[in-house]
N, C-alpha and C. Protein backbone atom coordinates (compact mmCIF):
# COMPACT_ATOMS: atom_id res chain seq x y z
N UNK A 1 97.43 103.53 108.65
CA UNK A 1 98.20 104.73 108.79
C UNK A 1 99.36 104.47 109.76
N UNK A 2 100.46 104.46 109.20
CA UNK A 2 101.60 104.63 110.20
C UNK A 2 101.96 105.51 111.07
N UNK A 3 102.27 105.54 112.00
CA UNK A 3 102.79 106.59 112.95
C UNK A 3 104.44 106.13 113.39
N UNK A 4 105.64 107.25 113.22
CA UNK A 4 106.56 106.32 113.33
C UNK A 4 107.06 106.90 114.86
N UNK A 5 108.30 106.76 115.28
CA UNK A 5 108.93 107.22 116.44
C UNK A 5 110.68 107.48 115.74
N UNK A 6 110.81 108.45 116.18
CA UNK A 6 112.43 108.65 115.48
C UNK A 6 113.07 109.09 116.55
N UNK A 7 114.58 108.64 116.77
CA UNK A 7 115.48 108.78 118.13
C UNK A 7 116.97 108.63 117.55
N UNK A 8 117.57 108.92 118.83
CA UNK A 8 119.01 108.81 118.41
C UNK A 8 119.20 109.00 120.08
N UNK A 9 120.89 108.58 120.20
CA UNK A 9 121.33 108.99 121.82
C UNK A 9 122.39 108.99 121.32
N UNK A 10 123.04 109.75 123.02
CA UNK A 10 124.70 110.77 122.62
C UNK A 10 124.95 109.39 123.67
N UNK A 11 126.34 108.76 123.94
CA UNK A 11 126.64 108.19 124.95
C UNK A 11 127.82 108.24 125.37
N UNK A 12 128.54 107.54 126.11
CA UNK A 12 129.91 107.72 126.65
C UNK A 12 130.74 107.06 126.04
N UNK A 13 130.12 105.85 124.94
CA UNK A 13 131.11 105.39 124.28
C UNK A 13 130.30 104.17 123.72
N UNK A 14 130.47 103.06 122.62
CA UNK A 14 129.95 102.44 122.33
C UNK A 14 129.65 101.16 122.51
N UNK A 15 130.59 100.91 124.09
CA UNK A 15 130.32 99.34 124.40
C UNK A 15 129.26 99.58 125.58
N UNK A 16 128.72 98.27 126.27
CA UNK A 16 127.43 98.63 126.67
C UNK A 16 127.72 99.44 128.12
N UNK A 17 128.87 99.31 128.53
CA UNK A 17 128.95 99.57 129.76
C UNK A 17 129.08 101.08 129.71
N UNK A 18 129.00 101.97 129.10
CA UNK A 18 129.10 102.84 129.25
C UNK A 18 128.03 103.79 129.31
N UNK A 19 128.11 105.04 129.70
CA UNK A 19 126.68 105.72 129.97
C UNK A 19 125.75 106.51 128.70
N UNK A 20 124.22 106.19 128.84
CA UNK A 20 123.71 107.08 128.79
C UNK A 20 123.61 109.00 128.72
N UNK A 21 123.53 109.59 127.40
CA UNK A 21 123.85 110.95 128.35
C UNK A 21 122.84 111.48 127.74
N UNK A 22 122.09 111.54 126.28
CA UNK A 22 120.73 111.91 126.31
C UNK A 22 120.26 110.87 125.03
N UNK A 23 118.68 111.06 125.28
CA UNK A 23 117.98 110.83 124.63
C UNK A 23 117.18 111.37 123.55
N UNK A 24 116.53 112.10 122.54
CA UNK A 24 115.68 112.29 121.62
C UNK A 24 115.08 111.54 121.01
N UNK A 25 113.71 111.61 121.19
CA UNK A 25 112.66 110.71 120.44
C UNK A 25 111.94 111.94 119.93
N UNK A 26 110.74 111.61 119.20
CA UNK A 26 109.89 112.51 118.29
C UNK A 26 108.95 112.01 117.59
N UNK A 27 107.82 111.66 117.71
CA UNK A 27 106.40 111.12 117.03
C UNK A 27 106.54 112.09 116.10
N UNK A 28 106.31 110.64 114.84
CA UNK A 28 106.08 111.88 113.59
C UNK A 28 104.73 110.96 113.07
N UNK A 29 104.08 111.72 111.99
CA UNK A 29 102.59 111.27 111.29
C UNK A 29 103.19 110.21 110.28
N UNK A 30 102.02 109.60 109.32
CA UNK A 30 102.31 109.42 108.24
C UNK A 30 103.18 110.32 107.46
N UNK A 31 103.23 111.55 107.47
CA UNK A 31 104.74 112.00 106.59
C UNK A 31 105.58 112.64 106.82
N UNK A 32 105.89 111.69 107.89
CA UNK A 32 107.00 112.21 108.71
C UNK A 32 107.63 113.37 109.30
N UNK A 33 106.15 114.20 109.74
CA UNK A 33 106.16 115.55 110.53
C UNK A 33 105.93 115.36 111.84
N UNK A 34 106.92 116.09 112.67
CA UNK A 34 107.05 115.92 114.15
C UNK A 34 105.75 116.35 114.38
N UNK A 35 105.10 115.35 115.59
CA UNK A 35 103.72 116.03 115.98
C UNK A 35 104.42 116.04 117.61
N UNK A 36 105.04 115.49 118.45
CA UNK A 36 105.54 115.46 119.82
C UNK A 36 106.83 114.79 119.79
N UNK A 37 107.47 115.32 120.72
CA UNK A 37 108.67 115.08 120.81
C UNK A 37 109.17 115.63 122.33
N UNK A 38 110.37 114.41 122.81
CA UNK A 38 110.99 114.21 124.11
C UNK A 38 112.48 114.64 124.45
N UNK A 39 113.45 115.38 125.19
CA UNK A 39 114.61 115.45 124.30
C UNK A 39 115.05 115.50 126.20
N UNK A 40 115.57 114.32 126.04
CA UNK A 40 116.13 113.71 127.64
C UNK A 40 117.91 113.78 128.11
N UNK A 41 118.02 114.86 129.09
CA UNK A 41 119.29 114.64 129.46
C UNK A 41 119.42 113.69 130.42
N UNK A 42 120.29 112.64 130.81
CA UNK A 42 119.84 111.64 131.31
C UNK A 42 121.37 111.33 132.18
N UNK A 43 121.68 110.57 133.90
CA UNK A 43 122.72 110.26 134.13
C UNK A 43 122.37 108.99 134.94
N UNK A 44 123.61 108.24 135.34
CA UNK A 44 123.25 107.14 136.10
C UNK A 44 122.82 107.54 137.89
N UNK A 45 122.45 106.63 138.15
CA UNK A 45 121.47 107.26 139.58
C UNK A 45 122.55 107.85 140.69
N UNK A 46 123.89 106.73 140.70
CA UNK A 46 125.14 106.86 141.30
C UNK A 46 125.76 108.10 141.14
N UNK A 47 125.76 108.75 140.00
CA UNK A 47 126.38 109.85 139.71
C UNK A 47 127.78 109.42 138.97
N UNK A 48 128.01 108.29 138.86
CA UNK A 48 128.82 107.43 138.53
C UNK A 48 129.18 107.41 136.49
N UNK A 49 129.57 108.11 135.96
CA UNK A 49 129.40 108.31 134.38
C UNK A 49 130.64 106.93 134.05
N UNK A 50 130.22 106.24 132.94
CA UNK A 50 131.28 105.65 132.65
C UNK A 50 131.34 106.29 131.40
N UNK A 51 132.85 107.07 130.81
CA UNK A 51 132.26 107.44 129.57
C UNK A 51 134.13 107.42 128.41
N UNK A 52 134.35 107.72 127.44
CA UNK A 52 135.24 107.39 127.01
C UNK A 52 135.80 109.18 126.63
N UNK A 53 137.64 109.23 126.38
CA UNK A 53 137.77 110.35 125.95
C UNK A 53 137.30 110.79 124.45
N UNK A 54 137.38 109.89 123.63
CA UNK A 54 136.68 109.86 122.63
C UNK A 54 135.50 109.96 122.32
N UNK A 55 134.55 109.53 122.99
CA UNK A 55 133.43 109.78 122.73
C UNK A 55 132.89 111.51 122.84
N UNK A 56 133.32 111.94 124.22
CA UNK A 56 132.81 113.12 124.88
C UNK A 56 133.91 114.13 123.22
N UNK A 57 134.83 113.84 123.02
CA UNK A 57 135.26 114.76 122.06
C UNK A 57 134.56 114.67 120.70
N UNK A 58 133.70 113.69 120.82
CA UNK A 58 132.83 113.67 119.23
C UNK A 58 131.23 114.12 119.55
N UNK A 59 130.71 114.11 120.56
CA UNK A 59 129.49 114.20 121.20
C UNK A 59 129.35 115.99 121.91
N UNK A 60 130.57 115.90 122.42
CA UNK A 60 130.89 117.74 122.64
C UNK A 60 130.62 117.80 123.92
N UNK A 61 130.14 116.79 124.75
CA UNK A 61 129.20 117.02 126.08
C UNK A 61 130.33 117.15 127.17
N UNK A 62 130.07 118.39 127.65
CA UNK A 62 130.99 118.68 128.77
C UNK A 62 129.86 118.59 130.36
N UNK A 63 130.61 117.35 130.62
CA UNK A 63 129.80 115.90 131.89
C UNK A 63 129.29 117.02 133.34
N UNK A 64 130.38 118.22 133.20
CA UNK A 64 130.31 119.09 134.50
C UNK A 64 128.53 120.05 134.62
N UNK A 65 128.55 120.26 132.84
CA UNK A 65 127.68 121.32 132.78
C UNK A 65 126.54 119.85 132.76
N UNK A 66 126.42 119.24 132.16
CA UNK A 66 125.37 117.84 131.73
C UNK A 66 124.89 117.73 132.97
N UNK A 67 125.86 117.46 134.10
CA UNK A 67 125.33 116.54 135.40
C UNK A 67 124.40 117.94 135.87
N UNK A 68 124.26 119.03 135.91
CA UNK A 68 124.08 119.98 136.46
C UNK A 68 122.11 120.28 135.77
N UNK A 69 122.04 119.57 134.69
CA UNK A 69 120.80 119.22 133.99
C UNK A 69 120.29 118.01 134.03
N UNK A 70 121.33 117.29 133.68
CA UNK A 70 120.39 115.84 133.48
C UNK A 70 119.57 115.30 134.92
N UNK A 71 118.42 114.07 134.49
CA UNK A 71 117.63 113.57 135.58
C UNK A 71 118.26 112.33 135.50
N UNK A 72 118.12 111.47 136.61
CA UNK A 72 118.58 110.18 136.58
C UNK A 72 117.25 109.14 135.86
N UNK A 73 118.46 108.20 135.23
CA UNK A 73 117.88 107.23 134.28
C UNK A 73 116.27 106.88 135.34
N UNK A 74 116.15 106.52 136.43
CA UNK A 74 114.81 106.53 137.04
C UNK A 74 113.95 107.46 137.01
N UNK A 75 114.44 108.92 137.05
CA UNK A 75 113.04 109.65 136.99
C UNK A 75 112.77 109.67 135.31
N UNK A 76 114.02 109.42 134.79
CA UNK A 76 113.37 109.63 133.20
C UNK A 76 112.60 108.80 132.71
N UNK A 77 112.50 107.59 133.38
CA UNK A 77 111.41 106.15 133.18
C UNK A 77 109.95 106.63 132.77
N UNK A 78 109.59 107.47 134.11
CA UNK A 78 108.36 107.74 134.19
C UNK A 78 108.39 108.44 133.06
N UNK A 79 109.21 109.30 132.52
CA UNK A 79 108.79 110.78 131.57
C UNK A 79 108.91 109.81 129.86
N UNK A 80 109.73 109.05 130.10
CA UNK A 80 109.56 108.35 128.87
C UNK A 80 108.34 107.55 128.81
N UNK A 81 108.07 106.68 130.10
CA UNK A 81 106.57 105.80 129.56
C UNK A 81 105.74 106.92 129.20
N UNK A 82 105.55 108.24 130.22
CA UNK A 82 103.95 108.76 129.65
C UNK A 82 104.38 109.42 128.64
N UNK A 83 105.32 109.79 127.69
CA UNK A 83 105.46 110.31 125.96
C UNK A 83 105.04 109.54 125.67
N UNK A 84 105.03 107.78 125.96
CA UNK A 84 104.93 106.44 124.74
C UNK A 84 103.24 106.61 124.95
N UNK A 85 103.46 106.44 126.20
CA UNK A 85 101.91 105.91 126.73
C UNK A 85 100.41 107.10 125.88
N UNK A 86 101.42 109.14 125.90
CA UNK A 86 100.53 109.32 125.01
C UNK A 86 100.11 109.41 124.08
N UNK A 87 101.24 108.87 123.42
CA UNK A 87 101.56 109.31 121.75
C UNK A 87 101.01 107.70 121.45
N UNK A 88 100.02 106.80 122.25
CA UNK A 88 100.21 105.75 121.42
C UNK A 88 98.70 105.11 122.20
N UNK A 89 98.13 105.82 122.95
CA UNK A 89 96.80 105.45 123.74
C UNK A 89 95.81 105.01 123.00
N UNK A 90 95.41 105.61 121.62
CA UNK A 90 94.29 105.73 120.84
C UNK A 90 94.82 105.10 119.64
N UNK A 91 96.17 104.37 119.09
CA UNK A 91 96.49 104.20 118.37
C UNK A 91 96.03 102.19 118.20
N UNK A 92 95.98 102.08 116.63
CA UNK A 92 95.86 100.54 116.73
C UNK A 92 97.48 99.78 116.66
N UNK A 93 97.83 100.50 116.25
CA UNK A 93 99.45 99.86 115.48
C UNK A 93 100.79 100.64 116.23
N UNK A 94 101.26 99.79 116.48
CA UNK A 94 102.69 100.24 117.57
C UNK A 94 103.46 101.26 116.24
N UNK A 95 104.23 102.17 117.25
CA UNK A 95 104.84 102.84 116.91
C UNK A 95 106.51 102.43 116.24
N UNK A 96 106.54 102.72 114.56
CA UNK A 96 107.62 102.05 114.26
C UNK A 96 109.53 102.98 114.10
N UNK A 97 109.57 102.40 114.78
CA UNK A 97 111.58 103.08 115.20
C UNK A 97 112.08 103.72 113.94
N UNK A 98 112.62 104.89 113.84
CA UNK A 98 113.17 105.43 112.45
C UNK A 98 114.51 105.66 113.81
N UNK A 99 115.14 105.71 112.69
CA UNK A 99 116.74 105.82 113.25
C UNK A 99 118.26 105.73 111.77
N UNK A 100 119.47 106.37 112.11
CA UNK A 100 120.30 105.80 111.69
C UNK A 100 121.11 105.25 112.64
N UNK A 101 121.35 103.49 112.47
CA UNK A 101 122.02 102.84 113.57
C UNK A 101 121.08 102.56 114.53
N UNK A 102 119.47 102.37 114.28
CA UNK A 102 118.77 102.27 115.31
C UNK A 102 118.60 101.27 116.18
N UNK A 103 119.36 99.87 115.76
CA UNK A 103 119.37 99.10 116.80
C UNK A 103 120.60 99.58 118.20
N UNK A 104 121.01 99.89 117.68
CA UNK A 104 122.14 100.45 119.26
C UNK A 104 121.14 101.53 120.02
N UNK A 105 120.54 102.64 119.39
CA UNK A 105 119.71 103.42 120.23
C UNK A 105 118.40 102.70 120.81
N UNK A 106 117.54 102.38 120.17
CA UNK A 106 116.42 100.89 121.03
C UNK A 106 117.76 100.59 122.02
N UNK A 107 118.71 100.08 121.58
CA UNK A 107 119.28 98.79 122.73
C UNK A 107 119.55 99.91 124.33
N UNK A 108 120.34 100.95 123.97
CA UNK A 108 120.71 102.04 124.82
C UNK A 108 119.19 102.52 126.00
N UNK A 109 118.35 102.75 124.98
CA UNK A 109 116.71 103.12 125.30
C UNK A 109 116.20 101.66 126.52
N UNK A 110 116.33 100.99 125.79
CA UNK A 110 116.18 100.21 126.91
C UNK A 110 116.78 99.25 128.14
N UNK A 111 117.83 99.84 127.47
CA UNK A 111 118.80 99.40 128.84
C UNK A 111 118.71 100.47 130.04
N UNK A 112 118.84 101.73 129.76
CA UNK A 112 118.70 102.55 130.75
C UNK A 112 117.56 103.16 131.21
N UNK A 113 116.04 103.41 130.34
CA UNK A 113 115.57 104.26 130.83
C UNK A 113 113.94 103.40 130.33
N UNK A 114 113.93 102.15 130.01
CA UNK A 114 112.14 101.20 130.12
C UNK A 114 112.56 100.37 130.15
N UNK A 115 111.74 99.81 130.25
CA UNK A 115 111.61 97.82 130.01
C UNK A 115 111.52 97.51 128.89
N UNK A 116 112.41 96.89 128.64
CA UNK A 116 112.21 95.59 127.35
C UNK A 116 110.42 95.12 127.42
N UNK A 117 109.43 94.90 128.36
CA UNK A 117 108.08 94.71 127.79
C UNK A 117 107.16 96.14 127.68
N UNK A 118 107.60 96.96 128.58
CA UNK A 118 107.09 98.36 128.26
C UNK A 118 107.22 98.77 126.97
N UNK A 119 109.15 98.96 126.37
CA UNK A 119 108.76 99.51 125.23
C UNK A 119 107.96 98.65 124.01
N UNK A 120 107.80 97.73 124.09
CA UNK A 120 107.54 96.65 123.05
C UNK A 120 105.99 96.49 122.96
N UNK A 121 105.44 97.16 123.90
CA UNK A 121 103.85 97.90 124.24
C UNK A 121 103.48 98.60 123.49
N UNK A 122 104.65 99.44 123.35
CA UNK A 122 104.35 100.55 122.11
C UNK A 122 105.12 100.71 120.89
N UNK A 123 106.02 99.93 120.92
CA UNK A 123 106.86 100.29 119.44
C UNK A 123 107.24 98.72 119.03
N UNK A 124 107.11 98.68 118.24
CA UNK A 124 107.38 97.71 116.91
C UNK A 124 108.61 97.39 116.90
N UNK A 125 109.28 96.13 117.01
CA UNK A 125 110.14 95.30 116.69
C UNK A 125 111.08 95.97 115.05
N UNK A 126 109.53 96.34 114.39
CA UNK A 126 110.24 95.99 113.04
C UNK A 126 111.00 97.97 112.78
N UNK A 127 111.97 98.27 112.15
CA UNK A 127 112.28 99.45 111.96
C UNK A 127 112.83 100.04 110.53
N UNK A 128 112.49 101.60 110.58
CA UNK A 128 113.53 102.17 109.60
C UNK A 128 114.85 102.73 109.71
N UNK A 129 115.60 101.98 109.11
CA UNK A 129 116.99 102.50 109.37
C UNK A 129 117.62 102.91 108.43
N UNK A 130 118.09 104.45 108.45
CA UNK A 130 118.92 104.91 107.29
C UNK A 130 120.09 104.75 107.08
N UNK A 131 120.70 103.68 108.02
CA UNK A 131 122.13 103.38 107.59
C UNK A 131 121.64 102.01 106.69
N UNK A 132 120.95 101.34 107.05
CA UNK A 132 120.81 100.12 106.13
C UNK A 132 120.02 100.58 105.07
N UNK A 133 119.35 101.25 104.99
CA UNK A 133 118.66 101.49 103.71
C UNK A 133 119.87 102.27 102.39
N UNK A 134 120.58 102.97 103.28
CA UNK A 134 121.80 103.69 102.35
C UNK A 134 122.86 102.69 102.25
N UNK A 135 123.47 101.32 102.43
CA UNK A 135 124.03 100.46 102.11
C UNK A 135 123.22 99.88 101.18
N UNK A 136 122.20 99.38 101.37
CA UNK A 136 121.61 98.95 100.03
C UNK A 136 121.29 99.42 98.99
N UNK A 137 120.82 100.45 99.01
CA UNK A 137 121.41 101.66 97.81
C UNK A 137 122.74 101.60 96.96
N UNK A 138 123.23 101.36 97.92
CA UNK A 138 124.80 101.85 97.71
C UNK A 138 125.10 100.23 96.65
N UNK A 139 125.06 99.50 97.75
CA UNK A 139 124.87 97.50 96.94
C UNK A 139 124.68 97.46 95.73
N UNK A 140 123.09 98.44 94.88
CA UNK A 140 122.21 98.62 94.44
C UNK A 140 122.98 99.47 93.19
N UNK A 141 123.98 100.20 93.79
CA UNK A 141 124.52 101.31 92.47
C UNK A 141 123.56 102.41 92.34
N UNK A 142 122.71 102.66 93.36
CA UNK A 142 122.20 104.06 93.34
C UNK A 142 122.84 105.01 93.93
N UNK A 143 123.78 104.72 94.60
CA UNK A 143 124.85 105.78 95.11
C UNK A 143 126.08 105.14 95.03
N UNK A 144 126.77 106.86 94.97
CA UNK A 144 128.47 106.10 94.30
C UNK A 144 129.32 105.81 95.60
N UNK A 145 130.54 105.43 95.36
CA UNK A 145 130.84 104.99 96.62
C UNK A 145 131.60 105.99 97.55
N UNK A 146 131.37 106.92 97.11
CA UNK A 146 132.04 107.92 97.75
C UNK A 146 131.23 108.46 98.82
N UNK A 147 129.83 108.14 98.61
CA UNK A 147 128.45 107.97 100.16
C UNK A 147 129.05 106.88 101.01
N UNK A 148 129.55 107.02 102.33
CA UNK A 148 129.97 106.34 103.00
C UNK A 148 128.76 105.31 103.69
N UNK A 149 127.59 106.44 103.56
CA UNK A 149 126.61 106.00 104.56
C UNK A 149 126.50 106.32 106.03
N UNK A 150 127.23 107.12 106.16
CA UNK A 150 127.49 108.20 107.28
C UNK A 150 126.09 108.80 107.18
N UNK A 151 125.69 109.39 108.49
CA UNK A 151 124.39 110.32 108.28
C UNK A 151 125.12 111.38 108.04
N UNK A 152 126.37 112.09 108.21
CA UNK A 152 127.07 113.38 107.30
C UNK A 152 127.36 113.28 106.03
N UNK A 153 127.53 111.59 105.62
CA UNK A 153 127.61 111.49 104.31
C UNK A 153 126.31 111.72 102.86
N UNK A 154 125.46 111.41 103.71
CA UNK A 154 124.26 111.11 103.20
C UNK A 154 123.58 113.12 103.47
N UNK A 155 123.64 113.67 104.38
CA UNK A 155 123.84 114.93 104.57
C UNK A 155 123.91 115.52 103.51
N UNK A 156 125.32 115.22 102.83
CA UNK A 156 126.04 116.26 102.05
C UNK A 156 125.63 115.98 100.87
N UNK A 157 125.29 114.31 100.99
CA UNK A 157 124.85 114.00 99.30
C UNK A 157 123.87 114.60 99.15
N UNK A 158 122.93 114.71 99.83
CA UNK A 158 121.54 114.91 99.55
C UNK A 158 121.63 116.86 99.13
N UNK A 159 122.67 117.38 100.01
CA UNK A 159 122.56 118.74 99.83
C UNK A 159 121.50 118.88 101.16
N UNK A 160 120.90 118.36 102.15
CA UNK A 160 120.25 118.63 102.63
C UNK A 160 121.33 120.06 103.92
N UNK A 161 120.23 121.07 104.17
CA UNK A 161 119.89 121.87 104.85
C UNK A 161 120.76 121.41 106.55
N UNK A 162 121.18 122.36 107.23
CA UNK A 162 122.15 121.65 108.48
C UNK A 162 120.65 122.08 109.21
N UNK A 163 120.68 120.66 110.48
CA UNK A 163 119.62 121.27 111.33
C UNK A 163 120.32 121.77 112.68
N UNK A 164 122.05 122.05 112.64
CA UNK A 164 122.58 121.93 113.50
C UNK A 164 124.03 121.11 113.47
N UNK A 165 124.71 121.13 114.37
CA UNK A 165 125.83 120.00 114.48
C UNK A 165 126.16 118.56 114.87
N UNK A 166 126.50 117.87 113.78
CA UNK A 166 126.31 116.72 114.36
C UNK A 166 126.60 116.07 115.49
N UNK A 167 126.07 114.60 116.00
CA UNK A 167 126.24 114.23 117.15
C UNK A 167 125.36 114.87 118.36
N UNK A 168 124.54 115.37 117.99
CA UNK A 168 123.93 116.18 119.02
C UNK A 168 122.43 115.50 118.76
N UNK A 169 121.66 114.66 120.15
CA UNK A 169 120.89 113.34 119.74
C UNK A 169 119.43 114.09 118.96
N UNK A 170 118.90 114.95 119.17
CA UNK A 170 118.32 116.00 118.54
C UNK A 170 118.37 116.30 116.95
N UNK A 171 119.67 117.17 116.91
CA UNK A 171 120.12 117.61 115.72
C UNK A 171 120.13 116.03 114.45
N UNK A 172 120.60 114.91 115.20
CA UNK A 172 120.81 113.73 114.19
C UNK A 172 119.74 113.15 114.17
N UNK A 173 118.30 113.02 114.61
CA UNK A 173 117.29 112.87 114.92
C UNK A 173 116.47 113.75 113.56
N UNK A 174 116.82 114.72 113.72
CA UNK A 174 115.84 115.57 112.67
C UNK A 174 116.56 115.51 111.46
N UNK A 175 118.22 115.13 110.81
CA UNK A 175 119.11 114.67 109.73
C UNK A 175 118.70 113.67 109.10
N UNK A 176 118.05 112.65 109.82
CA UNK A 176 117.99 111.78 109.87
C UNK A 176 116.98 111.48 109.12
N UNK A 177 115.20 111.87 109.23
CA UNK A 177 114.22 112.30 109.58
C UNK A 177 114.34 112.87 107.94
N UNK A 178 114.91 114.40 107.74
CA UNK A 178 115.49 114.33 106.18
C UNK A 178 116.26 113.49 105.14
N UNK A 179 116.99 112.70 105.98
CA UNK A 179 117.56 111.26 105.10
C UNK A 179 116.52 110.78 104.82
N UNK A 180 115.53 110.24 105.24
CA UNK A 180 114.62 109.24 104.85
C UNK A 180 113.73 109.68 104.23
N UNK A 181 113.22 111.08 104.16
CA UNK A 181 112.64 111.78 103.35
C UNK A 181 113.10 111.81 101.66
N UNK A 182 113.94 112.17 101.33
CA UNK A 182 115.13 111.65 100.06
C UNK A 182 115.04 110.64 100.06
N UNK A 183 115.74 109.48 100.68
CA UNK A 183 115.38 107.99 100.45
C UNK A 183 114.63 107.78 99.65
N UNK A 184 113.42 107.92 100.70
CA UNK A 184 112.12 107.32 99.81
C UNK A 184 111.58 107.99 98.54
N UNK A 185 111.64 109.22 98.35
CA UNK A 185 111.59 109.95 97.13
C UNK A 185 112.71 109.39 96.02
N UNK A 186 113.83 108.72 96.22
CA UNK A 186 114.21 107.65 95.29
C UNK A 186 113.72 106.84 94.62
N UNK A 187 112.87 106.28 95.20
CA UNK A 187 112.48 105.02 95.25
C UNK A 187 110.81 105.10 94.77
N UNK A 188 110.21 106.01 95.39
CA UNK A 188 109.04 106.26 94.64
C UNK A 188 108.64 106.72 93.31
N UNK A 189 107.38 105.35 92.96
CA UNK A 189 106.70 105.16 91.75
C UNK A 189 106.12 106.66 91.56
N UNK A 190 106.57 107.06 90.14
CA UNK A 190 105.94 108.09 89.89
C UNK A 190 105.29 107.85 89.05
């Protein structure tokens, strides 16, 4: 039985140096129903944001009201190990990463807020990713090319339901979550 972990993060911009600003994770079952879920505003300890004008205008996060919530990447350590630690105590099989673009969020996740051997305690190397799964599709001629492979693209194809606005690590978290839901109903033997 699989148990997966699904995430996304908002950040200041996309090279590494830049900050953290939240997190969303979410344990889902075998079919991919949220059973717990974490949703982390997060800043550097300094108070120090490195962040881009671009980014904050696609992400929406206004840094004045953020700093005034978020915890620093250290206290969020602790709050992230004990989500992993409970969502994964009784389990035999690490928890596997759903994401679109999920290697940048893992990379983000653990640059700022566990350890590279902590998280790897509990989650699996190996992942689902709906941007690569919707390129190969796409490779594949199951979608036309007018699916960018955007998670808004894939959104609209699907007709799926808004859970909200994008860019918001939450809202693309649960888009996402419905991408792969469709996906795999592609693809499944009937």
């Amino acid at each position: 039985m699989n148990t997966y972990i699904a995430l996304d993060t908002e950040t200041g911009g996309v090279t590494p140096e830049t900050s953290l600003l939240t997190a969303y994770l979410a344990i889902l079952d075998e079919n991919l129903l949220v059973v717990d879920d974490l949703n982390l505003r997060v800043k550097p300890e300094d108070g120090n944001y490195v962040v881009t004008a671009q980014a904050l205008a696609i992400n929406k996060i206004d840094l004045i009201e953020h700093d005034k919530v978020a915890m620093t990447y250290k206290a969020a350590k602790g709050v992230l190990y004990d989500f992993l630690y409970r969502n994964c105590m009784d389990k035999h099989e690490k928890l596997i990463p759903v994401g679109h673009g999920t290697a940048f969020d893992v990379k983000r996740v653990v640059t700022h807020l566990i350890s590279q051997g902590s998280w790897e305690t509990f989650v699996s190397y190996r992942t689902l990713d709906t941007s690569i799964a919707a390129q190969f599709l796409r490779a594949a001629g199951r979608f036309p090319d007018s699916v960018s492979g955007s998670l808004g693209s894939l959104v609209g194809h699907f007709k799926l339901p808004s859970q909200g606005e994008l860019h918001d690590a939450r809202v693309d978290t649960l888009q996402t979550v419905s991408v792969l839901r469709e996906l795999l109903n592609l693809i499944k033997v009937k």
